[in-house]
Protein backbone atom coordinates (compact mmCIF):
# COMPACT_ATOMS: atom_id res chain seq x y z
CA UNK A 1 0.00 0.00 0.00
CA UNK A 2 2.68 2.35 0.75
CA UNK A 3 3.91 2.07 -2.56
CA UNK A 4 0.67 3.00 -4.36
CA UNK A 5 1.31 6.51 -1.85
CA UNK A 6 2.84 9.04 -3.89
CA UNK A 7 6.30 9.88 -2.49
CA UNK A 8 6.78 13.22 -0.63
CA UNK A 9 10.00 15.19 1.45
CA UNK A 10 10.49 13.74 4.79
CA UNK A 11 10.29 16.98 6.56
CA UNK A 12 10.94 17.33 10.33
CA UNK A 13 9.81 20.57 12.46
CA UNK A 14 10.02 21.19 16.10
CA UNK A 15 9.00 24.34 18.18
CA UNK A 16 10.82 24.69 21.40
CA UNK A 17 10.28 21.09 21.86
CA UNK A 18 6.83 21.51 22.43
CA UNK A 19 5.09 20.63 19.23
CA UNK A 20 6.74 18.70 16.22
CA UNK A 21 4.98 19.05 12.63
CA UNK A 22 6.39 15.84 10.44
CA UNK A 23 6.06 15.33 6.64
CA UNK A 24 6.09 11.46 4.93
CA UNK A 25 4.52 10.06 7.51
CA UNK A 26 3.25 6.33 6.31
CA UNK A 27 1.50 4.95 8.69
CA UNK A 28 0.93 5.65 12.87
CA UNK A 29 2.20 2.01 14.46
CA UNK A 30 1.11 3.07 18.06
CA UNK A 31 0.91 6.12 20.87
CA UNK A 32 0.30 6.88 24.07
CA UNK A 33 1.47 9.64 26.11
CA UNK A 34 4.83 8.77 26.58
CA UNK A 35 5.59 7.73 22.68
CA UNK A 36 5.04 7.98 18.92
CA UNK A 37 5.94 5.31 16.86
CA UNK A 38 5.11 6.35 13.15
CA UNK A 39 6.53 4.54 9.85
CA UNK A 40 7.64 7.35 7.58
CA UNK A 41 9.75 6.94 4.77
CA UNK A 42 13.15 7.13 6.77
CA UNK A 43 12.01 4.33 8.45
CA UNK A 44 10.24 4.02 11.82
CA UNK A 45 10.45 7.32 13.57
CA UNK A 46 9.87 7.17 17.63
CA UNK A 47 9.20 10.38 19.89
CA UNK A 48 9.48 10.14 22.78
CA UNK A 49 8.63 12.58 25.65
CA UNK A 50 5.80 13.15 28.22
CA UNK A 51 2.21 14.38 27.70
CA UNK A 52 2.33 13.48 24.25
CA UNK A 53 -0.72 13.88 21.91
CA UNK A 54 -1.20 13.16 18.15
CA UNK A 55 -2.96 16.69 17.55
CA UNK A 56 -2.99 16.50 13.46
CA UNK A 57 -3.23 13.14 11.44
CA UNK A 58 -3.35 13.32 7.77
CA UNK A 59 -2.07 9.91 6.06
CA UNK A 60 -3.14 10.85 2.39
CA UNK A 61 -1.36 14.46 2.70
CA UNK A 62 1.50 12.29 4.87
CA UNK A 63 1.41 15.15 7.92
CA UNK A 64 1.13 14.58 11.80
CA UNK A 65 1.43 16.92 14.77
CA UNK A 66 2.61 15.68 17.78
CA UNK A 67 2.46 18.33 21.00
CA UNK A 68 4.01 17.97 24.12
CA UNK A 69 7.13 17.82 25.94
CA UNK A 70 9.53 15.95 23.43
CA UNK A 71 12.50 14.62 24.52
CA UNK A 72 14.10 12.56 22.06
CA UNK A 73 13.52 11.54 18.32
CA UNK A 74 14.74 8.25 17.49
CA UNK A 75 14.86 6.55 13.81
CA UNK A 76 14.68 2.76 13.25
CA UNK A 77 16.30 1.81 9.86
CA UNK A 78 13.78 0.76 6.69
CA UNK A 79 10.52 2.03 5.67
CA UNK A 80 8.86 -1.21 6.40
CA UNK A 81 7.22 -2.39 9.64
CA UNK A 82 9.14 -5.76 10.53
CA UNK A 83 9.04 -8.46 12.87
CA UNK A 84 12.17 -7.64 14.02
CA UNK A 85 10.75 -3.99 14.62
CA UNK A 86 8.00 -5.18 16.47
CA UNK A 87 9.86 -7.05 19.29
CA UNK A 88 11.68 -3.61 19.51
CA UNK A 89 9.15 -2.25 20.22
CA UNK A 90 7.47 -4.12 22.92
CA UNK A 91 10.83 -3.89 24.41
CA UNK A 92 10.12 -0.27 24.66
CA UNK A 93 6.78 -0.56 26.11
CA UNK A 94 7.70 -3.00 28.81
């Protein structure tokens, strides 16, 4: 499916670390209010912070808005969710 997407610029934006606006986003894999795991295509992003809400989701356009407190932005190598990504992450939520 991501494939049929038409490809856009992978654009990161943050605002004194309290709201990031993010361009060729793919897919939202999970959040909560601690992180963001979204598959864009540099691979799986994570965001990670505290009081973390997904204020703008737009998959055909490929935009999200994340506000909060963000701490760190992590990227996972490959554009494509994996098994391998997946016990990753429920490292990270454990």
């Amino acid at each position: 499916m991501a494939d049929e997407r038409k490809a856009t610029k992978h654009i990161v934006t943050m605002d004194k670390r309290e709201s990031i606006l993010i361009s060729g986003v793919l897919d939202v894999l999970s959040f909560d209010e601690e992180a963001v795991l979204a598959e864009s295509e540099m691979g799986v992003l994570i965001i990670k912070g505290e009081g973390l809400h997904v204020n703008k989701l737009n998959l055909d356009s490929g935009e999200m808005q994340v506000d909060g407190k963000i701490n760190c932005l992590e990227y996972e190598d490959g554009g494509a969710f994996t098994k391998a990504k997946q016990s990753f992450i429920s490292r990270l939520f454990k």
